[in-house]
N, C-alpha and C. Protein backbone atom coordinates (compact mmCIF):
# COMPACT_ATOMS: atom_id res chain seq x y z
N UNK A 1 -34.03 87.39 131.61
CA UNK A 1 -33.61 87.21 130.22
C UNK A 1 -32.63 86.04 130.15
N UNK A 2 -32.83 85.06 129.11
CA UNK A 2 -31.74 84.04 128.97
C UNK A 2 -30.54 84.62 128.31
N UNK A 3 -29.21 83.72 128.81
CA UNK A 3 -28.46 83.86 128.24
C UNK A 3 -28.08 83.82 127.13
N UNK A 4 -27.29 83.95 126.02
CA UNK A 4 -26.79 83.63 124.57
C UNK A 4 -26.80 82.12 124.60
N UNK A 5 -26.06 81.49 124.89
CA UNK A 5 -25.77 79.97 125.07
C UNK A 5 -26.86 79.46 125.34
N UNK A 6 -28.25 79.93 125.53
CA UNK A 6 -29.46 79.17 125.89
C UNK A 6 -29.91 78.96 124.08
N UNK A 7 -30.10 80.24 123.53
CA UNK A 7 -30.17 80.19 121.95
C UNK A 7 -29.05 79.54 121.08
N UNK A 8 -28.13 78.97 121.52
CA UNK A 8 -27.25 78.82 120.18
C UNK A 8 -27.37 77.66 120.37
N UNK A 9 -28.42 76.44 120.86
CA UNK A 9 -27.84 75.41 121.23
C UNK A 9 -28.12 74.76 119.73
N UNK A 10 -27.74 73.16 119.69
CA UNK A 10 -27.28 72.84 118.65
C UNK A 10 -29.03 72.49 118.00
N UNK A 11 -29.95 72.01 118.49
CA UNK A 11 -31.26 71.51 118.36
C UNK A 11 -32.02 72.53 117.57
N UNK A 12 -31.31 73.64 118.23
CA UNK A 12 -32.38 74.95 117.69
C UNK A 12 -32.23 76.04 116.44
N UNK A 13 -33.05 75.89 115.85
CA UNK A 13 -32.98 76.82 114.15
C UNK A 13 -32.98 78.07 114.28
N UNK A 14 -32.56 78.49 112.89
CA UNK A 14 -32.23 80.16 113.04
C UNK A 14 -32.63 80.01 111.62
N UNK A 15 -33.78 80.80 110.98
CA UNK A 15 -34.41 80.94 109.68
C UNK A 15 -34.35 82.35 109.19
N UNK A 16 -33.21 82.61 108.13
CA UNK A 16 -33.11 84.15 107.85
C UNK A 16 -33.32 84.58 106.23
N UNK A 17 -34.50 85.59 106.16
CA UNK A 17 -34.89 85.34 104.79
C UNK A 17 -34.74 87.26 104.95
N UNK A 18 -34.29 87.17 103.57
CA UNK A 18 -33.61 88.80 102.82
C UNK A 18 -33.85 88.98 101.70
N UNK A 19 -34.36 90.08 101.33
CA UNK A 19 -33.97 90.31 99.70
C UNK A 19 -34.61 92.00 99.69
N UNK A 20 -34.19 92.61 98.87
CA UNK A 20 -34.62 93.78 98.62
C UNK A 20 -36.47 94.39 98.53
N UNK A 21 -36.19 95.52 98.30
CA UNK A 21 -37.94 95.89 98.69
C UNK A 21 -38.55 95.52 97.27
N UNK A 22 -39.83 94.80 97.49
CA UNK A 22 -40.25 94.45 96.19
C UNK A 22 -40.35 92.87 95.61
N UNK A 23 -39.44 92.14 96.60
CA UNK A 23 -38.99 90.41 96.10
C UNK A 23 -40.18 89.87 96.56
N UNK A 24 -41.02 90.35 97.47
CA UNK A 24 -42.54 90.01 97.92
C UNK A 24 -42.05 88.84 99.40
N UNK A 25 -41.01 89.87 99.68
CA UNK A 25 -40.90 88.33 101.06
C UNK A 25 -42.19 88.27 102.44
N UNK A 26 -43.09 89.34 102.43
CA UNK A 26 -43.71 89.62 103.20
C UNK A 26 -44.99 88.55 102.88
N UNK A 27 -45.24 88.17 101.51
CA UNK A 27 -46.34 87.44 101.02
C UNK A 27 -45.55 85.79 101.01
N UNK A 28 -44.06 85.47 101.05
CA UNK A 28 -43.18 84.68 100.93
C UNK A 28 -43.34 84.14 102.65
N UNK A 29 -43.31 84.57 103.32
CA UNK A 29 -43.11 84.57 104.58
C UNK A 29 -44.42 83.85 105.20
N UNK A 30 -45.52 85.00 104.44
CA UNK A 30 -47.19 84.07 105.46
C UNK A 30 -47.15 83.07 104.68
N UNK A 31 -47.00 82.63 103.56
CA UNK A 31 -47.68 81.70 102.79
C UNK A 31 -46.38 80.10 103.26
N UNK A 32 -45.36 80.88 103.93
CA UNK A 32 -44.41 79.57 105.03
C UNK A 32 -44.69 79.05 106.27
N UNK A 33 -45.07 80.44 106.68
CA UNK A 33 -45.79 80.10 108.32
C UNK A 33 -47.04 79.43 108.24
N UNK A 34 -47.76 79.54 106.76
CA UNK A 34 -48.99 78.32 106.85
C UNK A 34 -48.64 76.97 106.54
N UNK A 35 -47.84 77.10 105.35
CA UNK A 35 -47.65 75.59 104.96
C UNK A 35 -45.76 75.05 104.70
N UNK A 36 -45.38 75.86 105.72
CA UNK A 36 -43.75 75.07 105.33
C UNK A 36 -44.01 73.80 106.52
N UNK A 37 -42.85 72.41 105.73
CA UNK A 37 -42.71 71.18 106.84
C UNK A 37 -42.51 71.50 108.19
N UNK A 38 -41.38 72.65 108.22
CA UNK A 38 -40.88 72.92 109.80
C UNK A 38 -41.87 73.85 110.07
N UNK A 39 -41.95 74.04 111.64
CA UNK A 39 -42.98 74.74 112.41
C UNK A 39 -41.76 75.86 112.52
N UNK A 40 -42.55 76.98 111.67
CA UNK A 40 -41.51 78.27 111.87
C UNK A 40 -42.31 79.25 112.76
N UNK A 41 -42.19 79.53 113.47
CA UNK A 41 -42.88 81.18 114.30
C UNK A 41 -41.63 82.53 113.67
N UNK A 42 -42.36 83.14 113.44
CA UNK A 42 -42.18 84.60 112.82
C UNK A 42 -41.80 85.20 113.96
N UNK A 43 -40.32 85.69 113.92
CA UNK A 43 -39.69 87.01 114.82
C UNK A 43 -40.52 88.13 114.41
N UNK A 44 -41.03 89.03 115.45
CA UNK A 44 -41.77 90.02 114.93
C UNK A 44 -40.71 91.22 115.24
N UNK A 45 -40.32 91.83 114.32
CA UNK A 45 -39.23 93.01 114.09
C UNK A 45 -39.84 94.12 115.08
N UNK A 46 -39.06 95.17 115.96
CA UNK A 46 -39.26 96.29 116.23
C UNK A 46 -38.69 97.17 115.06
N UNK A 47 -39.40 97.99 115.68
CA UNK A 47 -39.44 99.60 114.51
C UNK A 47 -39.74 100.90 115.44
N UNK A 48 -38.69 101.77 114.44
CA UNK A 48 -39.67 103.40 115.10
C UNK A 48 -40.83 104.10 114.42
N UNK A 49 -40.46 103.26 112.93
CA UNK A 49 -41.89 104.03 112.02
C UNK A 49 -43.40 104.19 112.42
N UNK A 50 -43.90 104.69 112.27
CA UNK A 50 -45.60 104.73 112.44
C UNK A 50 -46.44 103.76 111.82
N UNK A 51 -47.45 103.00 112.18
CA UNK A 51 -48.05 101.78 111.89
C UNK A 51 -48.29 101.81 111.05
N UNK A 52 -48.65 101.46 109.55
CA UNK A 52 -49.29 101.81 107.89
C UNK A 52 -51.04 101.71 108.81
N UNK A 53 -51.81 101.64 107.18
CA UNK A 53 -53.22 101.05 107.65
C UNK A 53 -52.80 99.84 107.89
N UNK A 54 -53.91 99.15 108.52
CA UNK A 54 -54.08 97.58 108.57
C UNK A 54 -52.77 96.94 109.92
N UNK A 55 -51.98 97.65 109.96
CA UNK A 55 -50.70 97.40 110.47
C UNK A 55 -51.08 97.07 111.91
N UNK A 56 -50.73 96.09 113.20
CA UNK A 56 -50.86 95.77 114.26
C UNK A 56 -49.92 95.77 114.88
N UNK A 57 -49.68 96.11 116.50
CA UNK A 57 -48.77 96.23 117.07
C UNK A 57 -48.31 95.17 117.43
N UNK A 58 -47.07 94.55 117.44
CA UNK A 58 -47.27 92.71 118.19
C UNK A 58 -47.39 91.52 117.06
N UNK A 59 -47.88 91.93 116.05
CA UNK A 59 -47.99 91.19 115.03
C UNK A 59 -47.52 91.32 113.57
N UNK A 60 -47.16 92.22 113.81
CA UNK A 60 -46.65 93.09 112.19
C UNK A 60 -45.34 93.70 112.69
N UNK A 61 -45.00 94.31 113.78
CA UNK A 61 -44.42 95.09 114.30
C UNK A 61 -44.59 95.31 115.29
N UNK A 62 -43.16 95.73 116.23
CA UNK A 62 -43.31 96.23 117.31
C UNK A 62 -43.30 97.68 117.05
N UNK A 63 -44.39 98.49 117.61
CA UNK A 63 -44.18 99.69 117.38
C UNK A 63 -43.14 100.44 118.72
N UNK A 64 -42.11 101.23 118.50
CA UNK A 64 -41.17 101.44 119.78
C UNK A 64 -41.31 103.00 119.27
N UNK A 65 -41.29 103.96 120.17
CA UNK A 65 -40.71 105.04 120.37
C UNK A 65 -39.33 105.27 120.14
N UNK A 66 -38.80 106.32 119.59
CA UNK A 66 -37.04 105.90 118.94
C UNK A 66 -36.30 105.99 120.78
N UNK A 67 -37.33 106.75 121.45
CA UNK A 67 -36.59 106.92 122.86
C UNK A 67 -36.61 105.46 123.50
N UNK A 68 -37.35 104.80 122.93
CA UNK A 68 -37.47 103.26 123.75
C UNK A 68 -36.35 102.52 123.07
N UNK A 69 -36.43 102.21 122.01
CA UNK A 69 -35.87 101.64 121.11
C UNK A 69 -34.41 102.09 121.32
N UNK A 70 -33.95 103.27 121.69
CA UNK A 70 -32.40 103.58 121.53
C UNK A 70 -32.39 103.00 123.17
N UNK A 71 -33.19 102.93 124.18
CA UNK A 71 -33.08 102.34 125.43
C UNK A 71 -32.74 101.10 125.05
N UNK A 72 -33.63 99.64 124.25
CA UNK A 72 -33.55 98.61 124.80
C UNK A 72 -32.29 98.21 123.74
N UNK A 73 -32.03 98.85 122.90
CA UNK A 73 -30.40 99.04 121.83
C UNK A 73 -29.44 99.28 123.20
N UNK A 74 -29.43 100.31 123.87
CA UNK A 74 -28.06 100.23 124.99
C UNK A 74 -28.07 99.10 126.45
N UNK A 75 -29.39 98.50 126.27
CA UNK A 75 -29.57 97.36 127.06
C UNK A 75 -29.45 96.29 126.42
N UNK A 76 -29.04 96.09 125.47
CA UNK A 76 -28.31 94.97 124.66
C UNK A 76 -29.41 93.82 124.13
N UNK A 77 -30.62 94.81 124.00
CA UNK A 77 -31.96 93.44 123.80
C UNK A 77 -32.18 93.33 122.60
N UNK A 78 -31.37 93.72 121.52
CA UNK A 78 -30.89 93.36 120.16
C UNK A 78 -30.13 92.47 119.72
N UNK A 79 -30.68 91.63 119.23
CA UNK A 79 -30.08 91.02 118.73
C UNK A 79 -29.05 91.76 117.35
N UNK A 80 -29.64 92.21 116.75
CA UNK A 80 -29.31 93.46 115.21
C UNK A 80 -29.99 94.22 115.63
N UNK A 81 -30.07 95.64 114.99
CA UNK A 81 -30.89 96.66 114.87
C UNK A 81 -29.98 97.38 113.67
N UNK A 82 -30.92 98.40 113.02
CA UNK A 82 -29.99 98.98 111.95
C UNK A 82 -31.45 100.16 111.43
N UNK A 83 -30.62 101.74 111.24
CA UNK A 83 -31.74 102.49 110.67
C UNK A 83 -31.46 102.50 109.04
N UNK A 84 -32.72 102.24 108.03
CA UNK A 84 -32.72 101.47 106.62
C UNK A 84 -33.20 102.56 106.07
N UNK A 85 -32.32 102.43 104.69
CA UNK A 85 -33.01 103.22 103.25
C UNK A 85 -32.98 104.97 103.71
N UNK A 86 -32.05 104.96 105.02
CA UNK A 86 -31.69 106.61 104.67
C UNK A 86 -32.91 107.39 105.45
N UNK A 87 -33.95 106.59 106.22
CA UNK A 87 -35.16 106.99 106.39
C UNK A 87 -35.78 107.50 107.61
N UNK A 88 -34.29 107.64 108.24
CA UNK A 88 -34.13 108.06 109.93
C UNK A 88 -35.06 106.71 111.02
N UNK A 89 -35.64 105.93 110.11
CA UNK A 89 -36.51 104.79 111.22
C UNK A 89 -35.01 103.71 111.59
N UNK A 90 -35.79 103.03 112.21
CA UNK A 90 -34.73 101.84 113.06
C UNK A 90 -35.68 100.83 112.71
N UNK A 91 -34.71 99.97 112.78
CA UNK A 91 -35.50 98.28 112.82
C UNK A 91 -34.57 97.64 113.41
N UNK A 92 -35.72 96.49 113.99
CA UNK A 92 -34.50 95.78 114.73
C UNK A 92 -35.17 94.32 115.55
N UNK A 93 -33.91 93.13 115.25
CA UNK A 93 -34.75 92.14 116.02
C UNK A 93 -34.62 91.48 117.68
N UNK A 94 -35.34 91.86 118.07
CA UNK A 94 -35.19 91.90 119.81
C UNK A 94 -35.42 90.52 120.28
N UNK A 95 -33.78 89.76 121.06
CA UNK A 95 -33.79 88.76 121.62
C UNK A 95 -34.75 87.78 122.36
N UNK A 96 -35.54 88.42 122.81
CA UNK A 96 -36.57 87.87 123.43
C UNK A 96 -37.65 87.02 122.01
N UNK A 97 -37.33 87.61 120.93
CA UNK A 97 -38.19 86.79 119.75
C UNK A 97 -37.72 85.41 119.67
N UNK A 98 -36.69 85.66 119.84
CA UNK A 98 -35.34 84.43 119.62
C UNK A 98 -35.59 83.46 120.71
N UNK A 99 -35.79 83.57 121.80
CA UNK A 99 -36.42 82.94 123.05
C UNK A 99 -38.08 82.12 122.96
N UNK A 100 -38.67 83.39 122.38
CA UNK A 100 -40.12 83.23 122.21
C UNK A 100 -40.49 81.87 121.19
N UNK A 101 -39.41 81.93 120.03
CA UNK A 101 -39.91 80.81 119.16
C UNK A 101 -38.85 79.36 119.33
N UNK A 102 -37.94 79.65 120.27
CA UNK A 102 -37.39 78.59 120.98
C UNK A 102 -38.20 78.22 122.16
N UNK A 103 -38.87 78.89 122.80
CA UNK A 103 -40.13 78.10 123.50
C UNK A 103 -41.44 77.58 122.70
N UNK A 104 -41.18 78.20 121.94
CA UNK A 104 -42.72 77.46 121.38
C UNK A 104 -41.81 76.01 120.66
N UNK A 105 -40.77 75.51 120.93
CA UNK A 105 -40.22 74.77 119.71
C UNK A 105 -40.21 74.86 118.53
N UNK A 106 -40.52 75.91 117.79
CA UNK A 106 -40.42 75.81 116.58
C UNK A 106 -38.48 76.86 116.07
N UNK A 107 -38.73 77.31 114.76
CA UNK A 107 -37.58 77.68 114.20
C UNK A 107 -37.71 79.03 114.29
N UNK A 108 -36.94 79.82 114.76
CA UNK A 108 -36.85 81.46 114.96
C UNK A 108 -36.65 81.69 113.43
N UNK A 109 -37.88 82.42 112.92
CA UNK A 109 -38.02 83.16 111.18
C UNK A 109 -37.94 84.17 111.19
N UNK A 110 -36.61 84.74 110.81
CA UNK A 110 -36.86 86.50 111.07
C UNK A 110 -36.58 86.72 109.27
N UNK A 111 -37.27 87.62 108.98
CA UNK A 111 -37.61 88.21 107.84
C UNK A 111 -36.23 89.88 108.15
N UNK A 112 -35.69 90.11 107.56
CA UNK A 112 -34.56 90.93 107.85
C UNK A 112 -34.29 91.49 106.68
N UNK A 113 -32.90 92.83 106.53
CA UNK A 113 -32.34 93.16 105.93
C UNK A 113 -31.12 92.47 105.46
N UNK A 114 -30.39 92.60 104.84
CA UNK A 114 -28.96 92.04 104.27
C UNK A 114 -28.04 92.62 105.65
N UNK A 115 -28.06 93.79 106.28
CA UNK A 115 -27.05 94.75 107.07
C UNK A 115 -27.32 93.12 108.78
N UNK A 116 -28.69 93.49 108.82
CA UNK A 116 -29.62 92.51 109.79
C UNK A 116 -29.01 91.01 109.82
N UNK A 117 -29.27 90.37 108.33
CA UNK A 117 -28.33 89.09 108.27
C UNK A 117 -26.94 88.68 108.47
N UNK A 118 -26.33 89.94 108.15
CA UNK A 118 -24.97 89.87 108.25
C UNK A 118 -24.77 89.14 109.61
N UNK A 119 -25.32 90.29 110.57
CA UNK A 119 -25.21 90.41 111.94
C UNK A 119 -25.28 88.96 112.37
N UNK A 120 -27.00 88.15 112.45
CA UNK A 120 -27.31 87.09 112.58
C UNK A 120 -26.39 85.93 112.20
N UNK A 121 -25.73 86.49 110.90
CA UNK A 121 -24.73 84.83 110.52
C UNK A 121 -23.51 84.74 111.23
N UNK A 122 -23.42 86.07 111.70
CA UNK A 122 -22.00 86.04 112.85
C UNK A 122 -22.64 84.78 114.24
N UNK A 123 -23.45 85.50 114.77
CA UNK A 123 -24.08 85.04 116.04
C UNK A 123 -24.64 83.28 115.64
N UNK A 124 -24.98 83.23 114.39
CA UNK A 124 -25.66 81.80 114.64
C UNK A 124 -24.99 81.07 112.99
N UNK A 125 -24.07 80.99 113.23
CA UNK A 125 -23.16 80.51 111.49
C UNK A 125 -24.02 79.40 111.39
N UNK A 126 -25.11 78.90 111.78
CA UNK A 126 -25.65 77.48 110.99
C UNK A 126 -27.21 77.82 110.56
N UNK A 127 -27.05 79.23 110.68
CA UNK A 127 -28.70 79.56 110.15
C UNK A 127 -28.80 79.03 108.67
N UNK A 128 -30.07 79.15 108.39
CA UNK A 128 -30.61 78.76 106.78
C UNK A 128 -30.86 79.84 106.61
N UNK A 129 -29.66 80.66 105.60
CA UNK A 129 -30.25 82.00 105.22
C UNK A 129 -30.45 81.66 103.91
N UNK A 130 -31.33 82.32 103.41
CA UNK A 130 -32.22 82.80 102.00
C UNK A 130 -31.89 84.19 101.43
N UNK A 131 -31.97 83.89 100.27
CA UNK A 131 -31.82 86.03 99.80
C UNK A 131 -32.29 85.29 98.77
N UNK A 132 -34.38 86.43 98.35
CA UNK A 132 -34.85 86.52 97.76
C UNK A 132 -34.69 87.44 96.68
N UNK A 133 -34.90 86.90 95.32
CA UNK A 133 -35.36 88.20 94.41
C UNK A 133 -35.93 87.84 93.41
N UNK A 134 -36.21 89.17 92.58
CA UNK A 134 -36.95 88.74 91.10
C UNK A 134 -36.23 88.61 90.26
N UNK A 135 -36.79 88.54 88.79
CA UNK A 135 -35.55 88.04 87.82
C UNK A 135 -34.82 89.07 87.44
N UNK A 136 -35.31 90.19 87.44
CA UNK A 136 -34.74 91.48 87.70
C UNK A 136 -35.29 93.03 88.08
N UNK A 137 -34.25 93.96 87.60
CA UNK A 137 -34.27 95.08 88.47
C UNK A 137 -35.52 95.46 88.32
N UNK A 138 -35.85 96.03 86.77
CA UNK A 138 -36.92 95.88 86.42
C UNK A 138 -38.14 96.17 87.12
N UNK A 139 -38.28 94.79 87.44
CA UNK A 139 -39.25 93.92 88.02
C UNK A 139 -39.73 94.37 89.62
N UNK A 140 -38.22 94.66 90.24
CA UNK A 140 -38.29 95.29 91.25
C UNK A 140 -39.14 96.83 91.12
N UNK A 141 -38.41 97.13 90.42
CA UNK A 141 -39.04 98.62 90.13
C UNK A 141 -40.44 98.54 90.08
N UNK A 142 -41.03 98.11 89.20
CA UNK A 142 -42.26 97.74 88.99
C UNK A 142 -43.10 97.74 89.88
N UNK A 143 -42.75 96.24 91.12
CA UNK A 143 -43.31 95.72 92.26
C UNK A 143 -44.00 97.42 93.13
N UNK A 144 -42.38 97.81 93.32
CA UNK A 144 -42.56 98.86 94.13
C UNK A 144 -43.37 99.70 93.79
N UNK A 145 -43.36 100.53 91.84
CA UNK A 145 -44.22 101.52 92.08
C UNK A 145 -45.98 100.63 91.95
N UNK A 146 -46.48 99.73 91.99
CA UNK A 146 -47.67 99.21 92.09
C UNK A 146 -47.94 99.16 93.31
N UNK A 147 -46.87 98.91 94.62
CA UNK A 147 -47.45 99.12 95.94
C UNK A 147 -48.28 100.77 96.32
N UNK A 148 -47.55 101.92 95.39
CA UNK A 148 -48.32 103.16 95.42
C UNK A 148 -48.28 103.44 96.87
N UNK A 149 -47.06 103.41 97.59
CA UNK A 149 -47.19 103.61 99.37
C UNK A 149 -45.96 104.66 99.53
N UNK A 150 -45.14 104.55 98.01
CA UNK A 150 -43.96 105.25 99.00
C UNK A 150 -43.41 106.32 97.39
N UNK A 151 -43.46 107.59 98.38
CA UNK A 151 -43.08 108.83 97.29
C UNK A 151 -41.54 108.29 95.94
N UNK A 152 -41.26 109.37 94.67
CA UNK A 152 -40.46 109.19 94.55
C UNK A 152 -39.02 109.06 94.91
N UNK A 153 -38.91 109.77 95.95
CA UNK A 153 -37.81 109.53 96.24
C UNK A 153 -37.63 108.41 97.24
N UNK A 154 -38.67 108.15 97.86
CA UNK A 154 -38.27 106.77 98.54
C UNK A 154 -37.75 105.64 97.73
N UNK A 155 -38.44 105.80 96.59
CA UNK A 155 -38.80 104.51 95.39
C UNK A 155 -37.10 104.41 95.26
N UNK A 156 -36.92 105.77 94.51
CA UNK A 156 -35.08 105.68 94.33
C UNK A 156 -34.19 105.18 95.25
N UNK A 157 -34.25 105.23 96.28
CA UNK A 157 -33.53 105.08 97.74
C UNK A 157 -33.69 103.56 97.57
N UNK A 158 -35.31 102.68 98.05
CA UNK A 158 -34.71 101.55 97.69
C UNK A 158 -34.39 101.10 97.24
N UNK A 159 -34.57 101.68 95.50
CA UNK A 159 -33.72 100.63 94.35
C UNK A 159 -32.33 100.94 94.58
N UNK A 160 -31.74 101.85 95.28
CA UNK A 160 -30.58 102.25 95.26
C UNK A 160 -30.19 101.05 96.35
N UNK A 161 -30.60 100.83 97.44
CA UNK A 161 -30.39 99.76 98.44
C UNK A 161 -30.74 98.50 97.57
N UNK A 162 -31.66 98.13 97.23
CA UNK A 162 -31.84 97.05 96.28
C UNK A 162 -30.23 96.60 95.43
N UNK A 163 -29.52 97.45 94.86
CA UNK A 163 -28.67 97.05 94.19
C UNK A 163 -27.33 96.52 94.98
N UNK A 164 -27.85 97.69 96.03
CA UNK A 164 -26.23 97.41 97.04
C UNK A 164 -26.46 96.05 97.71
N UNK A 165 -27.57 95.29 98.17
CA UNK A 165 -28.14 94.17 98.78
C UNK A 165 -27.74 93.19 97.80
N UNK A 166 -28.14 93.25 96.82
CA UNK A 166 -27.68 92.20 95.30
C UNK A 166 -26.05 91.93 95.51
N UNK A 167 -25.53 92.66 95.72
CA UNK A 167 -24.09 92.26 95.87
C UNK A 167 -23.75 91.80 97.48
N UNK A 168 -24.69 91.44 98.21
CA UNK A 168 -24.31 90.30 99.24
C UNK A 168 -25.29 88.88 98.90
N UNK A 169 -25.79 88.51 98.12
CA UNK A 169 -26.74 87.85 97.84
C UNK A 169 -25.78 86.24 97.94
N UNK A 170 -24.61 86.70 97.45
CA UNK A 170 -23.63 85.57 97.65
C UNK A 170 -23.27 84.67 98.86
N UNK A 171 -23.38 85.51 99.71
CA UNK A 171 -23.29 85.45 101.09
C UNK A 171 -24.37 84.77 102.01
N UNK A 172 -25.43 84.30 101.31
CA UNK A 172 -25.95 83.63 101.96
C UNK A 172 -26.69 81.57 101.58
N UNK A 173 -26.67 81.30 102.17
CA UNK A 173 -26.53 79.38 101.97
C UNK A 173 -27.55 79.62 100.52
N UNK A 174 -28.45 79.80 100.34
CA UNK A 174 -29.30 79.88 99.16
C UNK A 174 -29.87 81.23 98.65
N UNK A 175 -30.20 81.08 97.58
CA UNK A 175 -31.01 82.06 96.89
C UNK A 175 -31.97 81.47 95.89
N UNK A 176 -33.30 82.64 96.18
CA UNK A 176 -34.19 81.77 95.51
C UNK A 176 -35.06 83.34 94.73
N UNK A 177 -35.31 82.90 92.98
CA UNK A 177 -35.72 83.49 92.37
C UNK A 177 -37.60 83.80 92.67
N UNK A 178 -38.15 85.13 92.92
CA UNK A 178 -39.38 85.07 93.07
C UNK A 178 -40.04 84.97 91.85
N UNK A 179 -40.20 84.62 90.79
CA UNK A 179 -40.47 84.96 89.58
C UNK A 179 -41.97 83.96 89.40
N UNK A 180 -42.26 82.91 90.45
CA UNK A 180 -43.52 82.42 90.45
C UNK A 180 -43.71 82.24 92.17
N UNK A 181 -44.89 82.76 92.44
CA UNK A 181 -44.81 82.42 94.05
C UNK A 181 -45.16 80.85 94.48
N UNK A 182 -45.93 80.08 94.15
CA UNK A 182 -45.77 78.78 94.55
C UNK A 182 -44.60 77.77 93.89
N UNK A 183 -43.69 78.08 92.86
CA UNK A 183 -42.41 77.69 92.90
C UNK A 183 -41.61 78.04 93.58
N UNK A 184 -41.94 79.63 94.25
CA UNK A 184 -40.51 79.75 95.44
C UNK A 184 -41.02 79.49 96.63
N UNK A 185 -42.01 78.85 97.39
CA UNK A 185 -42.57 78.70 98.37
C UNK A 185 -42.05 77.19 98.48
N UNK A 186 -42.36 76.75 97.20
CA UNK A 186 -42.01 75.39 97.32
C UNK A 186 -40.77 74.57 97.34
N UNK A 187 -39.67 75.80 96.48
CA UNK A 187 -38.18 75.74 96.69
C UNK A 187 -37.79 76.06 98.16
N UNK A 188 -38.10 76.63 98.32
CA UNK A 188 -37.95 77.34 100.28
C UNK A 188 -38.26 76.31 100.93
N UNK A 189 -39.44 75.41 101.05
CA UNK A 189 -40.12 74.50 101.26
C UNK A 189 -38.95 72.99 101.77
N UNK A 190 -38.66 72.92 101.00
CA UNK A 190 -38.02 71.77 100.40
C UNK A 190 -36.23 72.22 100.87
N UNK A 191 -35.98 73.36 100.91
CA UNK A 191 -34.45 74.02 101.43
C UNK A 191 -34.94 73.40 102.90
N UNK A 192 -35.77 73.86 103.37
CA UNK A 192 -36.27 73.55 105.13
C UNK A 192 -36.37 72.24 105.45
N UNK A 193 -36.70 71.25 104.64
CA UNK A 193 -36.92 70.35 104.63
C UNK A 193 -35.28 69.53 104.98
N UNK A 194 -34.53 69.70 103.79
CA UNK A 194 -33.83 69.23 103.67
C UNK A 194 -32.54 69.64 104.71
N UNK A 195 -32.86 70.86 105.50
CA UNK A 195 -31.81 70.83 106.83
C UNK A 195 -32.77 70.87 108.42
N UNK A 196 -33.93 70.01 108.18
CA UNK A 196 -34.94 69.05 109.68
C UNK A 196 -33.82 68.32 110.01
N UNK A 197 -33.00 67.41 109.16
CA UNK A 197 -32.28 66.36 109.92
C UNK A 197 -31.20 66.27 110.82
C-alpha cells in the first residue's frame, strides 16, 4: 500500500461531488466520466448494503460484508467511511481508489456524502468540491418519490438528511444548480476546466 504523501502530491486531483438524495449526481457523474475535459476515473465507494437490480460488484459498488468492512475501517484502508440516513449500512471510500486513479493518471472522482467530503477536504484542501442540488426541496421530494425504490420512511429520513446537507453546501469551492442536466454538466465541465492549469 502507498503511503499518504504518494496521493497528496501537488500534480494530482481530488474531484468531490455531493448533494443530497435526489440532485441526480449518479446521472451527473456518468454523463462526466464520458464527456468532461479532464480524464476523471470514478472512485468506486464500498458499502454493506445488498446490491439493488442491475447493481455490479466493482463497478457500482464494492459490495463488503459489515465484518469486512469494519476489518479494512480498523486497518486504516479508508480513506472516510460513515453509516448514512440512519440505515445501519456503511459507505465508504477505500484508499486504494485514490491510488487506482492516480495510476491511471487521471483525477480521483469520488461521488460522496457531505459527512464523506468533510473528511476528504481535511486530507486534500485543494480538491474541487461541488455540492449539487435542485432548485428546491420540493423537487427533491419529488425526484425521490418517482425513483419508487425506497419505503416511506426512508423517503423522510433523506429529506431529513437532505436539509441537514443544505446547510454545508457553503463549504464547498462551488455549487451547482441541477435544474437542467446539460447546463449542469456543462457548468461542472468548465469548473474542471478551469482548475487543469
Amino acid at each position: 500500500m502507498s503511503n499518504d504523501a504518494d496521493l497528496s502530491v501537488s500534480d494530482f486531483r481530488v474531484v468531490v461531488l455531493s448533494g443530497p438524495s435526489g440532485s441526480g449526481k449518479t446521472t451527473i457523474v456518468n454523463r462526466l466520466i464520458e464527456q468532461s475535459p479532464v480524464k476523471l476515473v470514478k472512485a468506486v465507494s464500498a458499502t454493506t448494503r445488498s446490491p439493488r437490480a442491475g447493481e455490479v460488484d466493482g463497478e457500482d459498488y464494492y459490495f463488503l460484508s459489515p465484518q469486512e468492512f469494519q476489518l479494512r475501517r480498523s486497518n486504516n484502508e479508508f480513506l472516510e467511511s460513515v453509516e448514512v440516513h440512519g440505515s445501519g449500512h456503511w459507505y465508504g471510500t477505500l484508499r486504494s481508489e485514490i491510488q487506482r486513479a492516480k495510476n491511471a493518471a487521471g483525477w480521483a472522482f469520488l461521488e460522496i456524502d457531505v459527512q464523506g467530503a468533510l473528511t476528504i477536504m481535511q486530507q486534500y484542501p485543494n480538491a474541487v468540491t461541488i455540492f449539487l442540488k435542485t432548485s428546491s426541496e420540493a423537487e427533491f421530494e419529488t425526484r425521490l418519490r418517482n425513483r419508487g425504490t425506497e419505503s416511506e420512511e426512508v423517503i423522510r429520513r433523506r429529506l431529513q438528511t437532505a436539509r441537514e446537507e443544505l446547510k454545508s453546501a457553503g463549504r464547498y469551492r462551488y455549487q451547482v444548480v441541477n435544474d437542467d442536466l446539460n447546463r449542469a454538466v456543462g457548468e461542472i465541465s468548465k469548473i474542471l476546466s478551469s482548475r487543469e492549469a
